[in-house]
PDB file of N, CA and C in Angstrom:
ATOM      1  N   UNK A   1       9.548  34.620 -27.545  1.00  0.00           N
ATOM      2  CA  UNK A   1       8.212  34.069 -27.653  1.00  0.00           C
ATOM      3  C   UNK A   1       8.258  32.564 -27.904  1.00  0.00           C
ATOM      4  N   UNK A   2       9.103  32.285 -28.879  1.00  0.00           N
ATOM      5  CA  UNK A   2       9.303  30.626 -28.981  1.00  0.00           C
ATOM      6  C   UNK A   2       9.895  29.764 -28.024  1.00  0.00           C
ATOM      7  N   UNK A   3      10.617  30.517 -27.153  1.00  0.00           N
ATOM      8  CA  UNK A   3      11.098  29.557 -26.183  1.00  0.00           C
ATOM      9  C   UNK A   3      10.042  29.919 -24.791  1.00  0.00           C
ATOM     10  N   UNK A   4       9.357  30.659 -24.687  1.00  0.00           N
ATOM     11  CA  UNK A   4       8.245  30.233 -23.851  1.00  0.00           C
ATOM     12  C   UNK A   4       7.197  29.604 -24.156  1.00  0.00           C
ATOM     13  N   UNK A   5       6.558  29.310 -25.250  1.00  0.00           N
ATOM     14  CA  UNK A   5       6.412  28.301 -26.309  1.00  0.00           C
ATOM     15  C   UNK A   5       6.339  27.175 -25.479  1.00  0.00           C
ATOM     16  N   UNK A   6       7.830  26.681 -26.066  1.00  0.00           N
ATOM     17  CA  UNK A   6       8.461  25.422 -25.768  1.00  0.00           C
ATOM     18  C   UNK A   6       8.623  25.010 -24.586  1.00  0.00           C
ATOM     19  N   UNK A   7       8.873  26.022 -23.260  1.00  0.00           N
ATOM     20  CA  UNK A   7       8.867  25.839 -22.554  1.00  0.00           C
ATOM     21  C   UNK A   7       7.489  25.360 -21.803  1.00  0.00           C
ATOM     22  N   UNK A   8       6.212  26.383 -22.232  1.00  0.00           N
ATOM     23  CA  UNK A   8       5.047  25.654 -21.581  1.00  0.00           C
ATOM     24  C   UNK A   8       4.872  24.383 -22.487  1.00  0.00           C
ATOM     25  N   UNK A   9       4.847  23.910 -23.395  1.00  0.00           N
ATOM     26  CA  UNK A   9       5.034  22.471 -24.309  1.00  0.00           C
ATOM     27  C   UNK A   9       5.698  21.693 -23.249  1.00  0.00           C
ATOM     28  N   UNK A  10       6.800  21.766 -22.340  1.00  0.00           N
ATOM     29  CA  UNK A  10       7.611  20.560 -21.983  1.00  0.00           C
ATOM     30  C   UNK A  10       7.073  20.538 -20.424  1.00  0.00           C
ATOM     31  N   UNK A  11       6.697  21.740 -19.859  1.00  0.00           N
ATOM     32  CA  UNK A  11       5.584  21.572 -18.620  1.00  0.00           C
ATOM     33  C   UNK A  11       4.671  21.105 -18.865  1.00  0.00           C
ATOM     34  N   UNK A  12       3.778  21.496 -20.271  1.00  0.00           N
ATOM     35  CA  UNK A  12       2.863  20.548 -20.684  1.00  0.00           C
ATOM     36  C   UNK A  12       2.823  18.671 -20.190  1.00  0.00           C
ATOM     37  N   UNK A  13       3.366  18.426 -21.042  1.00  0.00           N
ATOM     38  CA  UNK A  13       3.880  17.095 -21.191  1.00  0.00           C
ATOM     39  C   UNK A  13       4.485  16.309 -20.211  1.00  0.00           C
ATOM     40  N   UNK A  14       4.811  16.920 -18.991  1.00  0.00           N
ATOM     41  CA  UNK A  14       5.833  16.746 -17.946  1.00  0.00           C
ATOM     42  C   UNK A  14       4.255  15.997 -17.069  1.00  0.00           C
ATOM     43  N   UNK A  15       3.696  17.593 -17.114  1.00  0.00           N
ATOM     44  CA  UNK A  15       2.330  17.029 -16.324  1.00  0.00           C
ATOM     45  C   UNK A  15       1.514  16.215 -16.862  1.00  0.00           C
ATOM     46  N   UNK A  16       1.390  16.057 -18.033  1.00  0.00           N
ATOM     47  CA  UNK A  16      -0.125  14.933 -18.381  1.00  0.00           C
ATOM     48  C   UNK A  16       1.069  13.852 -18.187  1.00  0.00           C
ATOM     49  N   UNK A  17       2.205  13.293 -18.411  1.00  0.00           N
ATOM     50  CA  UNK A  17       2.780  12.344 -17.881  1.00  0.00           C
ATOM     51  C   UNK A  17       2.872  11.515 -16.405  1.00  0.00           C
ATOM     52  N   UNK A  18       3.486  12.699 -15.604  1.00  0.00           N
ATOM     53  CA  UNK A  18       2.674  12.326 -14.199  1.00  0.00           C
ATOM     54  C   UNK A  18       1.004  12.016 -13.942  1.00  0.00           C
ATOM     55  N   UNK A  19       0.256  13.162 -14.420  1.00  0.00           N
ATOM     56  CA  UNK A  19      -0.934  12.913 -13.811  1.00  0.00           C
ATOM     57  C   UNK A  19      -1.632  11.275 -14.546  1.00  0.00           C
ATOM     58  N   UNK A  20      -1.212  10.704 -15.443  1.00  0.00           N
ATOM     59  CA  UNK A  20      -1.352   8.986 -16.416  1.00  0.00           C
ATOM     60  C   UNK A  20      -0.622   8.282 -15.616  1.00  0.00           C
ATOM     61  N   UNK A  21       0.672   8.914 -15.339  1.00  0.00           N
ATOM     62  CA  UNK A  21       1.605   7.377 -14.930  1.00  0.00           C
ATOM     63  C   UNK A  21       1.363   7.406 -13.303  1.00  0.00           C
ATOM     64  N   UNK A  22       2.469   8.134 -12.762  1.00  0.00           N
ATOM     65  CA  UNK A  22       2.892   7.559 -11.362  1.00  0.00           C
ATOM     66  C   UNK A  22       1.748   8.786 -10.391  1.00  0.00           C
ATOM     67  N   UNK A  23       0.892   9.526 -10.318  1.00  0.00           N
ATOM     68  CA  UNK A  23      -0.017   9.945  -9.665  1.00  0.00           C
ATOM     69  C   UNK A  23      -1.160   8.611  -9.697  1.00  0.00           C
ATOM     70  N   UNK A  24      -1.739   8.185 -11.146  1.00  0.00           N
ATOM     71  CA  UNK A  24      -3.063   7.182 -11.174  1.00  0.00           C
ATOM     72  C   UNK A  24      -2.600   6.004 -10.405  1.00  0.00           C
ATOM     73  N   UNK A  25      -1.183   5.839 -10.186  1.00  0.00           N
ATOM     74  CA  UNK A  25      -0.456   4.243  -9.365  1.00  0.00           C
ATOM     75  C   UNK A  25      -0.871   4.738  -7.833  1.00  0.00           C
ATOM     76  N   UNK A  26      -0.568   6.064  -7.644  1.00  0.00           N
ATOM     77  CA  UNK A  26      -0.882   6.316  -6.293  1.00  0.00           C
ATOM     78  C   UNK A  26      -2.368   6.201  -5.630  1.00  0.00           C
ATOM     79  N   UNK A  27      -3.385   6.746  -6.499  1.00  0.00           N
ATOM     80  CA  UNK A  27      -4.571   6.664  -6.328  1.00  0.00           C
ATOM     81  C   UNK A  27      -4.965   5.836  -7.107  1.00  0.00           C
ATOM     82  N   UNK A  28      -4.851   5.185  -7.827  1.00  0.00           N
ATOM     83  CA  UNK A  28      -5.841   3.942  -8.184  1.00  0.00           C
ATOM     84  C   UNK A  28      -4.565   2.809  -8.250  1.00  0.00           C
ATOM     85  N   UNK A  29      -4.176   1.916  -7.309  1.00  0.00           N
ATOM     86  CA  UNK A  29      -3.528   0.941  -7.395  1.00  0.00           C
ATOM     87  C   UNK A  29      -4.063  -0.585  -7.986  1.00  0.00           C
ATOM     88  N   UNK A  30      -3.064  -1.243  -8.360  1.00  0.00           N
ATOM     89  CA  UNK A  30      -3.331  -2.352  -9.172  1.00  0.00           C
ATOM     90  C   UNK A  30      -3.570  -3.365  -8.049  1.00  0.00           C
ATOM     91  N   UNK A  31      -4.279  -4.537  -7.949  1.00  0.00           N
ATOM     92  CA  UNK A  31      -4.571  -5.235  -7.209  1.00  0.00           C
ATOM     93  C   UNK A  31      -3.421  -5.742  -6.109  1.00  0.00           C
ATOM     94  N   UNK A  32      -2.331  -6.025  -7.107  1.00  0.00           N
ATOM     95  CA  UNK A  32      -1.153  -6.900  -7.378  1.00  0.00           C
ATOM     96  C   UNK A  32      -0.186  -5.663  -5.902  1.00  0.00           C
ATOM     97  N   UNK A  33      -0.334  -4.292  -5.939  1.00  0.00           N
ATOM     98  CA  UNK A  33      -0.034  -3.352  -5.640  1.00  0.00           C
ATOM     99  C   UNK A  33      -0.310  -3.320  -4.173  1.00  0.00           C
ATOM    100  N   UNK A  34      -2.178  -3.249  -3.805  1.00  0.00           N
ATOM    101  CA  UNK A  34      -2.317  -3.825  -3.004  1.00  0.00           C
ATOM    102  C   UNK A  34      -2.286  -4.873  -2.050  1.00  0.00           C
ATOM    103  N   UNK A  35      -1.665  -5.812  -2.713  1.00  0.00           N
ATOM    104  CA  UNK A  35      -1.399  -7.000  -1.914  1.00  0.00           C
ATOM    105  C   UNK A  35       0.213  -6.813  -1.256  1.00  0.00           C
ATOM    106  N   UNK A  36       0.818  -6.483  -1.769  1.00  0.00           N
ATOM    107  CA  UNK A  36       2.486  -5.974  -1.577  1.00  0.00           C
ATOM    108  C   UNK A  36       2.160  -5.338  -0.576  1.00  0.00           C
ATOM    109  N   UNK A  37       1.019  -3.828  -0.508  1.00  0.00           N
ATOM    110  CA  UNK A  37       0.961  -2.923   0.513  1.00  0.00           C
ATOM    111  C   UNK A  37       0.455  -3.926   1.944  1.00  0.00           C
ATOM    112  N   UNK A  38      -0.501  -4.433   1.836  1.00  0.00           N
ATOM    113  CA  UNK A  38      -1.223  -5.531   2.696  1.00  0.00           C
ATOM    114  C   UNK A  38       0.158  -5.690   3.461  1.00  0.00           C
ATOM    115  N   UNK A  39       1.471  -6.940   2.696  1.00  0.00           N
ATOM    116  CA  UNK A  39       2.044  -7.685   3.307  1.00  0.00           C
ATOM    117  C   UNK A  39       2.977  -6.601   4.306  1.00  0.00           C
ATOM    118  N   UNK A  40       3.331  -5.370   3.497  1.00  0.00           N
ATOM    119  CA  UNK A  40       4.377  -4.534   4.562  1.00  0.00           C
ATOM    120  C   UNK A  40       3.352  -4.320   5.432  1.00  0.00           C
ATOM    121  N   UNK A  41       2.082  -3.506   5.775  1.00  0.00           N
ATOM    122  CA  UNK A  41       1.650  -2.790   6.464  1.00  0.00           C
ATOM    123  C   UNK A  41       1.403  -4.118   7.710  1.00  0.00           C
ATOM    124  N   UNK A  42       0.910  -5.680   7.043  1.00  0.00           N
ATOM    125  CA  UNK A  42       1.151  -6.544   7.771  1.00  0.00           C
ATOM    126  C   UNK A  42       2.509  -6.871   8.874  1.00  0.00           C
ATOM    127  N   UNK A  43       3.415  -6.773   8.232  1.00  0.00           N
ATOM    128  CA  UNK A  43       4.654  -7.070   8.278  1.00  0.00           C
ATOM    129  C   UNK A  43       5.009  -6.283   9.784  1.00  0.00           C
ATOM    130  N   UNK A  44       4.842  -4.460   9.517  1.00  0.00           N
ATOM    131  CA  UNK A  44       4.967  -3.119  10.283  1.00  0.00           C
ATOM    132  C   UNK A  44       4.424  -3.514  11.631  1.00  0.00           C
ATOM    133  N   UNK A  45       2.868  -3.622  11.665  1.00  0.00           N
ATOM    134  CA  UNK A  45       2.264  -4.325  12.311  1.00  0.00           C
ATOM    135  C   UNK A  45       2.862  -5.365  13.712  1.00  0.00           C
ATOM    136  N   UNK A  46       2.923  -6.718  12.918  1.00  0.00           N
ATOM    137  CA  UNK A  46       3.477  -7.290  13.511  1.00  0.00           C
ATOM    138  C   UNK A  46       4.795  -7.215  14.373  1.00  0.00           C
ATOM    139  N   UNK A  47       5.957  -6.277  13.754  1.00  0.00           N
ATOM    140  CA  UNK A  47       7.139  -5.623  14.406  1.00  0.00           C
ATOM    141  C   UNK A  47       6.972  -4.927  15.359  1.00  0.00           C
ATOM    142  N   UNK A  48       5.692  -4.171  15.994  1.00  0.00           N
ATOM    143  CA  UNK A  48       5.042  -3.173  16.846  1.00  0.00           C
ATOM    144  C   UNK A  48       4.653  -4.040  17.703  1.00  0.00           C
ATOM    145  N   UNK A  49       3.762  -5.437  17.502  1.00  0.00           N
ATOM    146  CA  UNK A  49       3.149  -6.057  18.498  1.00  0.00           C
ATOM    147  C   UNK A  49       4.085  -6.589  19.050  1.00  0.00           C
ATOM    148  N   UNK A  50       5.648  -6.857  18.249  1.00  0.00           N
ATOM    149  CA  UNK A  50       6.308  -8.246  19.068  1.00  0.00           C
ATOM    150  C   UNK A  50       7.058  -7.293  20.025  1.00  0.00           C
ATOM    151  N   UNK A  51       7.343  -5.983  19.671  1.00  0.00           N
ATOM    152  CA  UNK A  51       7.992  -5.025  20.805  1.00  0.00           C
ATOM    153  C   UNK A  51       7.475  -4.827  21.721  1.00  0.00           C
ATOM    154  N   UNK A  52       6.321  -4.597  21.728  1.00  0.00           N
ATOM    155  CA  UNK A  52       5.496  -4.321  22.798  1.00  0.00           C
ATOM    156  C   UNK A  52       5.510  -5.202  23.669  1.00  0.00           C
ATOM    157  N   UNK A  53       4.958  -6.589  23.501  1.00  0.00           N
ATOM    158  CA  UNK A  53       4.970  -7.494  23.894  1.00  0.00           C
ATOM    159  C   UNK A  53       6.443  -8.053  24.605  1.00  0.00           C
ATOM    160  N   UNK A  54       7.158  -7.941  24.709  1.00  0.00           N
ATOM    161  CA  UNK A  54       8.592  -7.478  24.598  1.00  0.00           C
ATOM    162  C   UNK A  54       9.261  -7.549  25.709  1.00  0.00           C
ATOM    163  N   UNK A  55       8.807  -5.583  25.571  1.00  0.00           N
ATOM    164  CA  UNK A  55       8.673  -4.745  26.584  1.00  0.00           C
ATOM    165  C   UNK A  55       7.777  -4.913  27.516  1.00  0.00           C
ATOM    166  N   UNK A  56       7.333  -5.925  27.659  1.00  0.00           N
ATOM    167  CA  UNK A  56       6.596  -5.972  29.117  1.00  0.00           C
ATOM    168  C   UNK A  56       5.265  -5.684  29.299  1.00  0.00           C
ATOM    169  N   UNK A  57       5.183  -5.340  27.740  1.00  0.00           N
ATOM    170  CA  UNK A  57       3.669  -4.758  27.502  1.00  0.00           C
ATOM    171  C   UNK A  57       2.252  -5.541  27.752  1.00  0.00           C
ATOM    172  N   UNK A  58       0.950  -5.102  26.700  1.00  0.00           N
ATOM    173  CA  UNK A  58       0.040  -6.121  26.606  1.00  0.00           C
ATOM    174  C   UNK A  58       0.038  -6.447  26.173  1.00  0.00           C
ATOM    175  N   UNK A  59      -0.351  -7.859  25.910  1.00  0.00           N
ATOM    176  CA  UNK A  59      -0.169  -8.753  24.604  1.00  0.00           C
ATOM    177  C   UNK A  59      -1.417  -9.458  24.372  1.00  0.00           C
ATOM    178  N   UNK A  60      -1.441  -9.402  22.769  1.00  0.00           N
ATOM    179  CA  UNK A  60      -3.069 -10.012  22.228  1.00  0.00           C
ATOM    180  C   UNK A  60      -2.823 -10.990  22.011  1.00  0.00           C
ATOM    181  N   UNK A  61      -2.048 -11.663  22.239  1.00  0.00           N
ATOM    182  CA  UNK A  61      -1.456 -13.182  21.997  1.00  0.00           C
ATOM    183  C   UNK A  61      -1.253 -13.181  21.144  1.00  0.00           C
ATOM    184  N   UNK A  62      -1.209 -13.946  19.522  1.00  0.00           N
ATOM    185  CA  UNK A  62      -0.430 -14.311  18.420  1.00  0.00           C
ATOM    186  C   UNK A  62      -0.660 -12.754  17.797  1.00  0.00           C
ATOM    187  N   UNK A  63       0.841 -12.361  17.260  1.00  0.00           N
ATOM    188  CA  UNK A  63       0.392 -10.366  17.033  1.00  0.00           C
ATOM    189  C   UNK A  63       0.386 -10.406  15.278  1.00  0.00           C
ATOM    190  N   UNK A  64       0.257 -11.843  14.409  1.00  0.00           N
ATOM    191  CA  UNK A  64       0.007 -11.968  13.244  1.00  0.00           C
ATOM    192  C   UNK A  64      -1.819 -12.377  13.607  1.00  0.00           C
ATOM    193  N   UNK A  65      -1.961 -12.868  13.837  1.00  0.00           N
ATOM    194  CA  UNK A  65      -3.532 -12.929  14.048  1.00  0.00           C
ATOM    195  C   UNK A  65      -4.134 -11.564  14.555  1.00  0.00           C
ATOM    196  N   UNK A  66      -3.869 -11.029  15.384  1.00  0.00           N
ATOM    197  CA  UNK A  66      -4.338  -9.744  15.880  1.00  0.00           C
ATOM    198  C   UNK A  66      -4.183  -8.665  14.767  1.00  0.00           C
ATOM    199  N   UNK A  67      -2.601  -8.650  14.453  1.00  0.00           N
ATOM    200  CA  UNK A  67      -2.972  -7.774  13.111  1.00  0.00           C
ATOM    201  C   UNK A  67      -3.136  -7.734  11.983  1.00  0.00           C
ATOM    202  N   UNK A  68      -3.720  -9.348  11.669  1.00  0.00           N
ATOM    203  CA  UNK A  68      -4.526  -9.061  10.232  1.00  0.00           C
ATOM    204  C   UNK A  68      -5.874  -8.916  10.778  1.00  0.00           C
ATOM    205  N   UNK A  69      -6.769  -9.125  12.143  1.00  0.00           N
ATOM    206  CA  UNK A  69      -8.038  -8.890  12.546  1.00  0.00           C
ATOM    207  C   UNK A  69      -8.095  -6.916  12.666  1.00  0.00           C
ATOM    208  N   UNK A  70      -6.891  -6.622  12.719  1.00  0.00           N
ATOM    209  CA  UNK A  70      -6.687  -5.135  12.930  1.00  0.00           C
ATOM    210  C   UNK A  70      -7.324  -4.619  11.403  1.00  0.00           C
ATOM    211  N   UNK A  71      -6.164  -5.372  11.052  1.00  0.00           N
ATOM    212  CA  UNK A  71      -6.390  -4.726   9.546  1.00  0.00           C
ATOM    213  C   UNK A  71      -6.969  -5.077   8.331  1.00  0.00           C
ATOM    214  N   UNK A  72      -7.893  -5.911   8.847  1.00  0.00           N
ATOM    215  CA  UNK A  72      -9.083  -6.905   7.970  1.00  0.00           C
ATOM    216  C   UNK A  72      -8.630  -7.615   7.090  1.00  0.00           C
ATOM    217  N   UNK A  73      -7.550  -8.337   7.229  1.00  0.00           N
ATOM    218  CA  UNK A  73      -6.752  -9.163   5.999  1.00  0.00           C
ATOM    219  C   UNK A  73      -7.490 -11.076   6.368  1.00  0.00           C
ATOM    220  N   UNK A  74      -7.289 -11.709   5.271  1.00  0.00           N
ATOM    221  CA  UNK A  74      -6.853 -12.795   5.296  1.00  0.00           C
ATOM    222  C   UNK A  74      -5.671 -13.420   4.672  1.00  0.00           C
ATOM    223  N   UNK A  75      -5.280 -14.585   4.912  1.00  0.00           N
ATOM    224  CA  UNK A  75      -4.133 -15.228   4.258  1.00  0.00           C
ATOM    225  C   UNK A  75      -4.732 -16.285   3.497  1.00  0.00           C
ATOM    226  N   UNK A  76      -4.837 -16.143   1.509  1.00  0.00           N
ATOM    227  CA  UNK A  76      -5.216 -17.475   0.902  1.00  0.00           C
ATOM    228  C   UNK A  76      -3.590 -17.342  -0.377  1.00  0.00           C
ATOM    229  N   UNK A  77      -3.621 -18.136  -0.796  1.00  0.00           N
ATOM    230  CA  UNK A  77      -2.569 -18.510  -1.801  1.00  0.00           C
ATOM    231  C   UNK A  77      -1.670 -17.801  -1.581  1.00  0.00           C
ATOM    232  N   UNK A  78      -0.976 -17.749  -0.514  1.00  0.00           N
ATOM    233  CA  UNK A  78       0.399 -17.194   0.045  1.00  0.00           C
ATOM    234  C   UNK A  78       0.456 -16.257  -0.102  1.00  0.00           C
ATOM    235  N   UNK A  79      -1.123 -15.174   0.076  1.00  0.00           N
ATOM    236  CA  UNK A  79      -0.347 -13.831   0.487  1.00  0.00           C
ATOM    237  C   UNK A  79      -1.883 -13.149   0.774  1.00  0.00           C
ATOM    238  N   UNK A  80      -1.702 -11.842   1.769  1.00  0.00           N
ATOM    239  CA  UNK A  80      -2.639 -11.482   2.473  1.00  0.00           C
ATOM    240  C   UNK A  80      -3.530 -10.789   1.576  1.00  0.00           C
ATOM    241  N   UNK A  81      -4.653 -10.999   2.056  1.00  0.00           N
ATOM    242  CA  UNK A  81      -5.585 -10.046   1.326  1.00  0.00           C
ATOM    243  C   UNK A  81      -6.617  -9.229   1.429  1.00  0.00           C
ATOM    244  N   UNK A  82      -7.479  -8.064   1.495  1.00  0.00           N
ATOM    245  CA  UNK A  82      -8.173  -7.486   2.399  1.00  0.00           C
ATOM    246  C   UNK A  82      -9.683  -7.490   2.351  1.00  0.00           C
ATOM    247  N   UNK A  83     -10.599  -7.910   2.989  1.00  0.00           N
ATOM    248  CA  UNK A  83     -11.674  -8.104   2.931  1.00  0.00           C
ATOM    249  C   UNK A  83     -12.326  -6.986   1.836  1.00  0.00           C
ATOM    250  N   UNK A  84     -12.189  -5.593   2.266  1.00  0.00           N
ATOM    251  CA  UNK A  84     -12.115  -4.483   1.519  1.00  0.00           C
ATOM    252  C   UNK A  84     -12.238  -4.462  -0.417  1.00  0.00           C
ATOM    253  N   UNK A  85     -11.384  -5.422  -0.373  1.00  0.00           N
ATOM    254  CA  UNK A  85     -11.094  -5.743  -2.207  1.00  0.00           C
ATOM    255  C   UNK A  85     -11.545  -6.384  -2.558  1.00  0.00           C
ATOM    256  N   UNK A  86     -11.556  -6.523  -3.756  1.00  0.00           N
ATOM    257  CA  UNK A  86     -12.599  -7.321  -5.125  1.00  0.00           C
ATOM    258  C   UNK A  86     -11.059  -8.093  -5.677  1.00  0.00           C
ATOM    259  N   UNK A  87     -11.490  -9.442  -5.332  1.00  0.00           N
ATOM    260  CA  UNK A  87      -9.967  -9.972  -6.125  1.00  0.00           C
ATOM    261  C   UNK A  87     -10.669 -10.223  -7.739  1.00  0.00           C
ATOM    262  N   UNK A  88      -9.415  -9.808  -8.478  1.00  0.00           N
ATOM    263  CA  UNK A  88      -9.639 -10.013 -10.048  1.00  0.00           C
ATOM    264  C   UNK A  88      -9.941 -11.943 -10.370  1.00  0.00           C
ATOM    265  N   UNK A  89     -10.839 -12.261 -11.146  1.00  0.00           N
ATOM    266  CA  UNK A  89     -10.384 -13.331 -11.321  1.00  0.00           C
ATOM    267  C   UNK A  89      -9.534 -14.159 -12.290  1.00  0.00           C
TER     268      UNK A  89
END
C-alpha cells in the first residue's frame, strides 16, 4: 500500500512539473522564444527558395523578402519579427 502511495506521489509530481515547465514553453512561448522560432523558420524558408530557384525553378526574386512577406515578419534591431506579436516593451 505504501509503495503505491509513493509511487502515485512521484507520478504526481513528475506531471505538475511538466505540465508548469516544459509543456507551458511549448504553448505559451516567451517573446524572446518567438523571435529564435521567426529566425529558423525564416532561415528554412529561405534554403527552399534558393533550391528551387536553383533548380531551374520559379523564382520570386529576392527569397529573403518573399519569405518574410510569406511569413509576415519584419526585420528591426537585428532580428525578425512577426506582425502577429505584441513586442514587450
Amino acid at each position: 500500500m505504501f509503495k503505491n502511495l509513493i509511487s502515485l506521489a512521484i507520478i504526481a509530481a513528475v506531471g505538475y512539473w511538466y505540465w508548469n515547465g516544459p509543456y507551458q514553453d511549448k504553448v505559451n512561448p516567451s517573446y524572446t522564444q518567438k523571435v529564435e522560432q521567426n529566425e529558423k523558420d525564416l532561415a528554412a524558408c529561405e534554403r527552399g527558395k534558393s533550391y528551387i530557384s536553383g533548380a531551374g525553378g520559379k523564382s520570386d526574386g529576392d527569397p529573403e523578402t518573399a519569405c518574410a512577406k510569406k511569413l509576415n515578419l519584419y526585420f528591426a534591431d537585428g532580428h525578425w519579427h512577426s506582425y502577429d506579436d505584441v513586442r514587450p516593451d
